[in-house]
PDB file of N, CA and C in Angstrom:
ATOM      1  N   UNK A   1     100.984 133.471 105.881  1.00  0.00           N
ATOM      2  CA  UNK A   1     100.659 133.613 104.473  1.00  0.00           C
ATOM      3  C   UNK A   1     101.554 132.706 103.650  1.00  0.00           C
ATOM      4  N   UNK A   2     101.105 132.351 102.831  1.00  0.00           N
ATOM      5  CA  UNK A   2     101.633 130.975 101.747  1.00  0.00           C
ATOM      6  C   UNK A   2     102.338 132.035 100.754  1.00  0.00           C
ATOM      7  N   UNK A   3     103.229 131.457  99.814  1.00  0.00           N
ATOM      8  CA  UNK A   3     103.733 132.093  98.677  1.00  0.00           C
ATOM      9  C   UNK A   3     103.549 131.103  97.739  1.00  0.00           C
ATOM     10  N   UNK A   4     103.658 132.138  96.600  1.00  0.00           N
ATOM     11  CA  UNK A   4     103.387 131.744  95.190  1.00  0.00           C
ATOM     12  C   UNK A   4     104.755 130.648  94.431  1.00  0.00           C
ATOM     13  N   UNK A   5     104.351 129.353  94.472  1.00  0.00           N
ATOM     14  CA  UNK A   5     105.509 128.712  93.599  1.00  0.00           C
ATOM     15  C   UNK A   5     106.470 129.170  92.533  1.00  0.00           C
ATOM     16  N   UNK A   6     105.570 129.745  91.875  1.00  0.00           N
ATOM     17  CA  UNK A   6     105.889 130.633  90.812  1.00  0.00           C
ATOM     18  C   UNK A   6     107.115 132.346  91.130  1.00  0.00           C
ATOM     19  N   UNK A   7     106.397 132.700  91.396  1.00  0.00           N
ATOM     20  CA  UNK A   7     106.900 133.820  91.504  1.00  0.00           C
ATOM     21  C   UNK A   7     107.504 134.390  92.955  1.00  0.00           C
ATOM     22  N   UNK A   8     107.046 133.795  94.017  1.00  0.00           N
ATOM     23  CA  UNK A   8     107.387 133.684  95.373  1.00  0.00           C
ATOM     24  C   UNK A   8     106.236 135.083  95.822  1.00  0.00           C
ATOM     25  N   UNK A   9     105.613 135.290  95.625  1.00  0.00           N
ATOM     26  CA  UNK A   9     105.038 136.243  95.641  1.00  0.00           C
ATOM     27  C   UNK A   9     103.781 135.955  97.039  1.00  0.00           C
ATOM     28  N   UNK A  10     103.526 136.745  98.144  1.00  0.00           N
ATOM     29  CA  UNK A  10     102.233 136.303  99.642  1.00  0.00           C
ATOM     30  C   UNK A  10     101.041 136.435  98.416  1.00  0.00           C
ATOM     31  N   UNK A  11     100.724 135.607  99.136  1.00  0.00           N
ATOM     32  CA  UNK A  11      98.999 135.023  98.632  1.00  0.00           C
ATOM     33  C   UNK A  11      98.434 134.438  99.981  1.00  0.00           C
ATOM     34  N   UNK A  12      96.975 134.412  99.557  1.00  0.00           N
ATOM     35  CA  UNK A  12      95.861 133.870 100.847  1.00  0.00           C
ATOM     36  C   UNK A  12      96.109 132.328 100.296  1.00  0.00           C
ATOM     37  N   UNK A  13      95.944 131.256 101.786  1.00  0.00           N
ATOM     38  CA  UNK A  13      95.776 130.006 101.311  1.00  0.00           C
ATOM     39  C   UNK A  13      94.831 129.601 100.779  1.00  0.00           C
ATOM     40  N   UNK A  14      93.577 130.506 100.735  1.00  0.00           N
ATOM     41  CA  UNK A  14      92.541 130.083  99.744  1.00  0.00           C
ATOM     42  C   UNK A  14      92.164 130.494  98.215  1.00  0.00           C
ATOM     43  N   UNK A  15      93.733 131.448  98.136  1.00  0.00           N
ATOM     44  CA  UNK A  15      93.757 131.533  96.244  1.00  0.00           C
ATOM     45  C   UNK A  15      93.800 130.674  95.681  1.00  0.00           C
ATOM     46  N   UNK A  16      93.010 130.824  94.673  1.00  0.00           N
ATOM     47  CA  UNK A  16      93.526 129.790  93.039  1.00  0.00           C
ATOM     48  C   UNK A  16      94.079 130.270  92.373  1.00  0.00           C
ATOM     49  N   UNK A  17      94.385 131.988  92.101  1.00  0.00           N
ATOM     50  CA  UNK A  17      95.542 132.384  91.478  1.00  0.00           C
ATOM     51  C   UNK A  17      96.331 132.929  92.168  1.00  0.00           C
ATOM     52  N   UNK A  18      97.602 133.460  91.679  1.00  0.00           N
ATOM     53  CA  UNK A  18      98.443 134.227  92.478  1.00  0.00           C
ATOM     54  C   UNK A  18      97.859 135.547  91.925  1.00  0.00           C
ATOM     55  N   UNK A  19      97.724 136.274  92.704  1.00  0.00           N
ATOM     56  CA  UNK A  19      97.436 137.888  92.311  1.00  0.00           C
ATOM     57  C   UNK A  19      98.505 138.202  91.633  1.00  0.00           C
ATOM     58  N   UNK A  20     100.006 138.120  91.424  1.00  0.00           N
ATOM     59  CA  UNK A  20     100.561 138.633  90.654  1.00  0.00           C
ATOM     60  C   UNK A  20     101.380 138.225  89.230  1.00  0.00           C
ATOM     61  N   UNK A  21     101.215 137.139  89.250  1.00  0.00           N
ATOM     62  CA  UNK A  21     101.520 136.323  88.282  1.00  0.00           C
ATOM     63  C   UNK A  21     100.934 135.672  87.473  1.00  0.00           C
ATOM     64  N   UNK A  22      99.359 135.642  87.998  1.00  0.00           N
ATOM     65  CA  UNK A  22      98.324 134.854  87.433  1.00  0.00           C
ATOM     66  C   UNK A  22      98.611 132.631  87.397  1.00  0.00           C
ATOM     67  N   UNK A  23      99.245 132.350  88.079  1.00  0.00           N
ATOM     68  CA  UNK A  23      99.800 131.349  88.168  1.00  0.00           C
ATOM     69  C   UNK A  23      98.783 130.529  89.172  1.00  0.00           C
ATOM     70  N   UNK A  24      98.035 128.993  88.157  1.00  0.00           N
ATOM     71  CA  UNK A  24      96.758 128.475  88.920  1.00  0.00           C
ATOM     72  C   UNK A  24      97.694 127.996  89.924  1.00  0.00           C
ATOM     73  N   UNK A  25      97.003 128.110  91.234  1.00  0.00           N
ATOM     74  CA  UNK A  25      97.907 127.127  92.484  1.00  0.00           C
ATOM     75  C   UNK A  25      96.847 126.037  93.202  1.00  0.00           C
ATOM     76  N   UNK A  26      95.615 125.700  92.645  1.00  0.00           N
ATOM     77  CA  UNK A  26      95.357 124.777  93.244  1.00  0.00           C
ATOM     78  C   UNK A  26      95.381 123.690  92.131  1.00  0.00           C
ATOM     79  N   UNK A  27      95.337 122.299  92.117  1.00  0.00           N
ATOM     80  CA  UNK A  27      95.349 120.972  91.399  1.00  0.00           C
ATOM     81  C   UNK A  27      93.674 121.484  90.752  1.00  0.00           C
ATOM     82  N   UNK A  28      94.250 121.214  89.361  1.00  0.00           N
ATOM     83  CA  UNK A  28      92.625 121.586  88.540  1.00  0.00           C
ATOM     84  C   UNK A  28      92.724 119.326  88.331  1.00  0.00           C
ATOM     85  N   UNK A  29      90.960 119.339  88.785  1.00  0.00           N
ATOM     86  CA  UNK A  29      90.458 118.478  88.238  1.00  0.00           C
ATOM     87  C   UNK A  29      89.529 118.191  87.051  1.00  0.00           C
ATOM     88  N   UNK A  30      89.839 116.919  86.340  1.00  0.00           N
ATOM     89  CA  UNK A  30      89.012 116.940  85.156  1.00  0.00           C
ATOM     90  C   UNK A  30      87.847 116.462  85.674  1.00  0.00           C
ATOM     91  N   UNK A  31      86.727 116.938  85.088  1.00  0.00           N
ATOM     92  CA  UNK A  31      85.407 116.166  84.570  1.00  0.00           C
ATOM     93  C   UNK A  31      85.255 114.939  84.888  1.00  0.00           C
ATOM     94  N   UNK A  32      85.614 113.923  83.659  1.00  0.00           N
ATOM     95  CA  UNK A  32      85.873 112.991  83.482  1.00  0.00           C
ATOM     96  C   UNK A  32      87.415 112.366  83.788  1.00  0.00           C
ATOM     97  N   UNK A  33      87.054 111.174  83.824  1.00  0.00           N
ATOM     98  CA  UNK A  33      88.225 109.926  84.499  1.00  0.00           C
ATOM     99  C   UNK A  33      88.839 109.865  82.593  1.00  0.00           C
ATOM    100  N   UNK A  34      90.428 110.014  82.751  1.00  0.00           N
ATOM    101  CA  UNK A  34      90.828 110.079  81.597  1.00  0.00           C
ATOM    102  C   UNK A  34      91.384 108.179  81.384  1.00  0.00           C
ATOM    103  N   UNK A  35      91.005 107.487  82.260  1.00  0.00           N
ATOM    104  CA  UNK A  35      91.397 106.852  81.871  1.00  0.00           C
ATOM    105  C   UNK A  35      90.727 105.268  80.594  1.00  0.00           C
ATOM    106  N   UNK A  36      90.305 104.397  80.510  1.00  0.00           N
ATOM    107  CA  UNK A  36      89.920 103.430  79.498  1.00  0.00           C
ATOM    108  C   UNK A  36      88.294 103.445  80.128  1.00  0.00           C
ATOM    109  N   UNK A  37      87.239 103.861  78.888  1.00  0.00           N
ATOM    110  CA  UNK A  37      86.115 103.651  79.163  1.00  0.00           C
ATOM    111  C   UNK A  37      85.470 102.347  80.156  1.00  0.00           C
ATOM    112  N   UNK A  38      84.745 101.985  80.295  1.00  0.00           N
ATOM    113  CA  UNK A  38      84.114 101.353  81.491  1.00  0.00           C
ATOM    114  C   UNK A  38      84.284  99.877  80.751  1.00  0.00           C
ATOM    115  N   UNK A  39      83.696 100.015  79.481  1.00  0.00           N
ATOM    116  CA  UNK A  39      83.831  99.129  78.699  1.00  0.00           C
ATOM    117  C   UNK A  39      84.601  98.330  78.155  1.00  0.00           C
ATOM    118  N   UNK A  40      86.091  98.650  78.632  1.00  0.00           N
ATOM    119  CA  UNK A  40      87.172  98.499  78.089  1.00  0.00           C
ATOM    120  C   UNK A  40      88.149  97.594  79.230  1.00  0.00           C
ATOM    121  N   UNK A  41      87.003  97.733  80.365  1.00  0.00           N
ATOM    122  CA  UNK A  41      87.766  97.636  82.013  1.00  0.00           C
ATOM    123  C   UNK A  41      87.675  95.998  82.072  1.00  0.00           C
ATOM    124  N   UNK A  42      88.247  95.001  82.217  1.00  0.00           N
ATOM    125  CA  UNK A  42      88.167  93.546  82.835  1.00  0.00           C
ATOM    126  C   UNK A  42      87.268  93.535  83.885  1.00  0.00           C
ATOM    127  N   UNK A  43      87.737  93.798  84.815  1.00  0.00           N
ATOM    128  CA  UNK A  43      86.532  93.787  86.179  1.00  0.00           C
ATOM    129  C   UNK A  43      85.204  94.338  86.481  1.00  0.00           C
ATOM    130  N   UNK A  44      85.044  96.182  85.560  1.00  0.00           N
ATOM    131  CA  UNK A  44      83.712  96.118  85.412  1.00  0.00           C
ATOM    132  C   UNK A  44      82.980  95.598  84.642  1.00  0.00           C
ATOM    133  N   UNK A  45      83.736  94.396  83.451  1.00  0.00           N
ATOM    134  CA  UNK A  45      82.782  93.728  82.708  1.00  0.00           C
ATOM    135  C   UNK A  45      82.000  92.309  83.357  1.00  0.00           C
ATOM    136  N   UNK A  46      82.827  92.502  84.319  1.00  0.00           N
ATOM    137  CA  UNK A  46      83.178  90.734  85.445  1.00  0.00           C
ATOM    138  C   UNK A  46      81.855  91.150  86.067  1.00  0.00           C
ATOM    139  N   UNK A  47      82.081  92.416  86.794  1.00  0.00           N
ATOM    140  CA  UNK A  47      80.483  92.368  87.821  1.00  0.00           C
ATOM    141  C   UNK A  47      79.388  92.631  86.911  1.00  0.00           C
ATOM    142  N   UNK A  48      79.396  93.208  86.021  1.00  0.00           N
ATOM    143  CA  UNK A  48      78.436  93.657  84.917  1.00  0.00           C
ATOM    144  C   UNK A  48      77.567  92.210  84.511  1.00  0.00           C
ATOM    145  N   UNK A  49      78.988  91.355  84.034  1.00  0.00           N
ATOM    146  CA  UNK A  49      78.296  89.993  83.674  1.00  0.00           C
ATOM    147  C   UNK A  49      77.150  89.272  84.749  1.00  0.00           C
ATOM    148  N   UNK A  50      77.723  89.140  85.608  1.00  0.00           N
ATOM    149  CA  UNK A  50      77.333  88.620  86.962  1.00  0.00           C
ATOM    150  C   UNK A  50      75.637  89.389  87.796  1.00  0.00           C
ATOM    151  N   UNK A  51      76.063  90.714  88.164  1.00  0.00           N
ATOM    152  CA  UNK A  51      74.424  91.121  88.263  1.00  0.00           C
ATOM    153  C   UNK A  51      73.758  91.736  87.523  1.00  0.00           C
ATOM    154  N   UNK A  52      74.270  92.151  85.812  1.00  0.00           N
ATOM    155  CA  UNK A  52      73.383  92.926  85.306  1.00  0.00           C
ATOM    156  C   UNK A  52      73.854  92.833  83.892  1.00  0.00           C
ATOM    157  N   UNK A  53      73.547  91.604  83.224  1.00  0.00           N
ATOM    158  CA  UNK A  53      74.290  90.919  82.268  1.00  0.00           C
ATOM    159  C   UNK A  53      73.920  91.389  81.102  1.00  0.00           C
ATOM    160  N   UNK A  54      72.707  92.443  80.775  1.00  0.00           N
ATOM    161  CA  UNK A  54      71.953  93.645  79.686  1.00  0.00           C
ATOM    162  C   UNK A  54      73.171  94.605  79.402  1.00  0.00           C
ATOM    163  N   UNK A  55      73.998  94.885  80.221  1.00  0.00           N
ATOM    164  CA  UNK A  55      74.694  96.257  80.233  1.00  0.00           C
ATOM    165  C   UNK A  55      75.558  95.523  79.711  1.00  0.00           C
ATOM    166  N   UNK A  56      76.344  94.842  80.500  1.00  0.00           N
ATOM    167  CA  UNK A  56      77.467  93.797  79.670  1.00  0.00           C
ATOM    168  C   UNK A  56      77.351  93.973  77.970  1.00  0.00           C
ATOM    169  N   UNK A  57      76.488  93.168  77.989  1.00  0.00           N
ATOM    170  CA  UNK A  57      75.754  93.133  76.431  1.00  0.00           C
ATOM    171  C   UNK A  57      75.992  94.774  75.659  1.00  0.00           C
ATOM    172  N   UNK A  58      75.410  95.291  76.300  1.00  0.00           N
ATOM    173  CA  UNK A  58      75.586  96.979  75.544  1.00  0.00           C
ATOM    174  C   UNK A  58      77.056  97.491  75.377  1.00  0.00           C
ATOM    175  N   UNK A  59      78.096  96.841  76.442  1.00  0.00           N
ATOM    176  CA  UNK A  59      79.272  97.328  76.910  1.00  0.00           C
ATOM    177  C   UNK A  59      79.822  96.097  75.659  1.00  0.00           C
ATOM    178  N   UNK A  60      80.020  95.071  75.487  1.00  0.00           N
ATOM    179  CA  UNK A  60      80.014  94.691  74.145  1.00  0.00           C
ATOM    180  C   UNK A  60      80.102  95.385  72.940  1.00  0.00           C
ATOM    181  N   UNK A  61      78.754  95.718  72.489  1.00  0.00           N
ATOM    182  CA  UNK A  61      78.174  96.170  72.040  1.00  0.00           C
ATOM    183  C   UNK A  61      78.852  98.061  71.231  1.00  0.00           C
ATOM    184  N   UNK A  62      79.468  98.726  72.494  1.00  0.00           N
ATOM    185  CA  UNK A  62      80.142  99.771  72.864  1.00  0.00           C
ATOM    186  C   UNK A  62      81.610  99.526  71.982  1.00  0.00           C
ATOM    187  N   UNK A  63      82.407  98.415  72.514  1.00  0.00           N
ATOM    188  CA  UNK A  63      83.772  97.833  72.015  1.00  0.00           C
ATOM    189  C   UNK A  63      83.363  97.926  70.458  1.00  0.00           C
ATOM    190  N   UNK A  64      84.892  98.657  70.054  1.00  0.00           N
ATOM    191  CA  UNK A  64      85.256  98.993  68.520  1.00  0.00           C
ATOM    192  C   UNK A  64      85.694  97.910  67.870  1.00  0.00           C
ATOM    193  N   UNK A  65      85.950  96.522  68.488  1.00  0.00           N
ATOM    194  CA  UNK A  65      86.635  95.382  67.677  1.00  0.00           C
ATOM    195  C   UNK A  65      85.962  94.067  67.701  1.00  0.00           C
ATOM    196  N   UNK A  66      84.667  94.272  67.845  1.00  0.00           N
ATOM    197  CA  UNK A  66      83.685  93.121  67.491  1.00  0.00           C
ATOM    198  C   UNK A  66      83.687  92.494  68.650  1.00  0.00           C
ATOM    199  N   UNK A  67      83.107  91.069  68.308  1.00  0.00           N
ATOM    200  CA  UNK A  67      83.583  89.980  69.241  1.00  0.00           C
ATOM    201  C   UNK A  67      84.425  88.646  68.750  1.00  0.00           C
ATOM    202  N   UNK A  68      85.791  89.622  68.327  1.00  0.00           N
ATOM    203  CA  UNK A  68      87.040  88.792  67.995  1.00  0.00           C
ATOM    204  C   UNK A  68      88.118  88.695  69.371  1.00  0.00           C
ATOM    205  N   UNK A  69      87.966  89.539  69.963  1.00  0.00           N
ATOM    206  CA  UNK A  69      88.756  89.213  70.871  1.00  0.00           C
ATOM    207  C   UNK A  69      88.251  87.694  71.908  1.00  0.00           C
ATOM    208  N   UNK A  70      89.356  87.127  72.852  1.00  0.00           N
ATOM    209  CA  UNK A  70      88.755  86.210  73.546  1.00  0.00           C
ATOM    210  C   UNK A  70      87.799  86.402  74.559  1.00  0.00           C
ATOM    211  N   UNK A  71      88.489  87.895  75.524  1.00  0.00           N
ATOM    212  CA  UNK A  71      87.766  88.421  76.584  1.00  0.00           C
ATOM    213  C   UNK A  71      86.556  88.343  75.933  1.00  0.00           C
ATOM    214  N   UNK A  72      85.887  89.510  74.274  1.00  0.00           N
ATOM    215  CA  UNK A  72      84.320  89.257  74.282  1.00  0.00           C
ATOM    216  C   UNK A  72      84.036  88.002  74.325  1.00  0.00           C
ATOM    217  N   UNK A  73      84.493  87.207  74.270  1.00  0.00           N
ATOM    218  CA  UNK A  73      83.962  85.519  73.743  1.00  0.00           C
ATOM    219  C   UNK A  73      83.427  85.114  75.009  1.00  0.00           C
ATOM    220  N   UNK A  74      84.359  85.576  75.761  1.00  0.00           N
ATOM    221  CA  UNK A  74      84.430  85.349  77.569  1.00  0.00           C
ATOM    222  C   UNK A  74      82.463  85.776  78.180  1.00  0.00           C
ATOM    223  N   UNK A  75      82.497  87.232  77.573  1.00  0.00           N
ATOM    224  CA  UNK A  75      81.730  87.957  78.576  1.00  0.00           C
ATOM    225  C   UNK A  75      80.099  87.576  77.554  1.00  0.00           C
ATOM    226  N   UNK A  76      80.522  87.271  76.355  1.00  0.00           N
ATOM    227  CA  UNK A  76      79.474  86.919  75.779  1.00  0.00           C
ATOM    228  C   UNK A  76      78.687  85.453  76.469  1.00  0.00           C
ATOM    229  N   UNK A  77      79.850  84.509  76.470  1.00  0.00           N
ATOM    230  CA  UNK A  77      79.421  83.190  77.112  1.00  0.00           C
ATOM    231  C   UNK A  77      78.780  83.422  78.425  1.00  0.00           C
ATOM    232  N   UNK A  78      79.374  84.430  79.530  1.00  0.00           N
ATOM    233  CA  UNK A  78      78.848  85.017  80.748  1.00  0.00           C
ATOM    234  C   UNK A  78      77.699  85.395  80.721  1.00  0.00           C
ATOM    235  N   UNK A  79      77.552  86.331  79.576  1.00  0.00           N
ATOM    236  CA  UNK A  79      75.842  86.549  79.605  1.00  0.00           C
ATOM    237  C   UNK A  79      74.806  85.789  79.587  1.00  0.00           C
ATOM    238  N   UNK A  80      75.480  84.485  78.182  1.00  0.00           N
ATOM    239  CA  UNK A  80      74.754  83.890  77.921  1.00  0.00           C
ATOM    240  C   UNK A  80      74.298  82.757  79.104  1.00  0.00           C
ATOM    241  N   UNK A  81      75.327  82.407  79.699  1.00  0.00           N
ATOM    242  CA  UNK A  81      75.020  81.711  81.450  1.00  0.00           C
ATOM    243  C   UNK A  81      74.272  82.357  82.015  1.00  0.00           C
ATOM    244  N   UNK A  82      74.492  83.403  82.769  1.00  0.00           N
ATOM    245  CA  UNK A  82      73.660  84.273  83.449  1.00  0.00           C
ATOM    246  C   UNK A  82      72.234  84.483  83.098  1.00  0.00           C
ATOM    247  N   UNK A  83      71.867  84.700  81.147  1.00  0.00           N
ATOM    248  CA  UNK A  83      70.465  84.749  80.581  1.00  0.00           C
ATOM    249  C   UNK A  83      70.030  83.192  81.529  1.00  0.00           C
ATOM    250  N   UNK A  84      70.425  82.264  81.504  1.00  0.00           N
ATOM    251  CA  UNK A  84      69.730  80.993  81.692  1.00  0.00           C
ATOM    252  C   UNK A  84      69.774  81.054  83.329  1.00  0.00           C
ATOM    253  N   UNK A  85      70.773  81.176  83.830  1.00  0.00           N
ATOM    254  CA  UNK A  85      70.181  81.211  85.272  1.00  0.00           C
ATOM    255  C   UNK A  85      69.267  82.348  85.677  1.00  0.00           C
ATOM    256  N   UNK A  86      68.956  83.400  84.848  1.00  0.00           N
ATOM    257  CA  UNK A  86      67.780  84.467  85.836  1.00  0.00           C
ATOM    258  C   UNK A  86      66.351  83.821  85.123  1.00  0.00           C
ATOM    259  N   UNK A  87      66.792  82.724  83.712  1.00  0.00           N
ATOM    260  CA  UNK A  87      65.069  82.398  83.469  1.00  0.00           C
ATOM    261  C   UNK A  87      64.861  81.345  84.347  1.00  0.00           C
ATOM    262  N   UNK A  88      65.888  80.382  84.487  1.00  0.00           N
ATOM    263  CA  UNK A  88      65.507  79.120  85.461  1.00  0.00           C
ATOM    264  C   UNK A  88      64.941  79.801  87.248  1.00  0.00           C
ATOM    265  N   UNK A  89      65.207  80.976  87.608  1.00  0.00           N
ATOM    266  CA  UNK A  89      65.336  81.509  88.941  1.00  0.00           C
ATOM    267  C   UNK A  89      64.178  82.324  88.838  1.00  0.00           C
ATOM    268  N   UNK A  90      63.581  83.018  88.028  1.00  0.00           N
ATOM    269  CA  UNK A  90      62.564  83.581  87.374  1.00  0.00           C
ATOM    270  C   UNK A  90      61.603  83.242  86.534  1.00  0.00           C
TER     271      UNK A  90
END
């Protein structure tokens, strides 16, 4: 039998509380990824540009600071490459 961090108290290894302390003992996970929206990410804008250059655009689009930064300038020009190679390929 495992004990309680908390209180030192026997518990089953498959509690999430301690029966006597009320103390959570397993790792609570969030929902969501707390970390910088998708949109915000360098590399998922990189593959975004590359096979699916609409979302890019929306993920743009998403960003709170226009397209003043260089990166948008970047992923904008990316799209705009990419628009011309899927009409020349299509």
């Amino acid at each position: 039998m495992a004990r309680c961090p908390s209180c030192g108290a026997h518990r089953d290894a498959s509690d999430d509380f301690c029966p006597v302390c009320g103390e959570t003992l397993t790792e609570v996970h969030l929902s969501e990824d707390t970390g910088e929206p998708w949109y915000e990410r360098p590399g998922t804008m990189l593959l975004l540009v590359l096979l699916f250059w609409p979302a890019a655009l929306y993920g743009i689009y998403r960003r709170s600071d226009g397209p003043h930064r260089p990166s948008t300038r970047s992923v904008l020009g990316g799209c705009l490459l990419m628009a011309l190679v899927w009409t020349v390929l299509f």
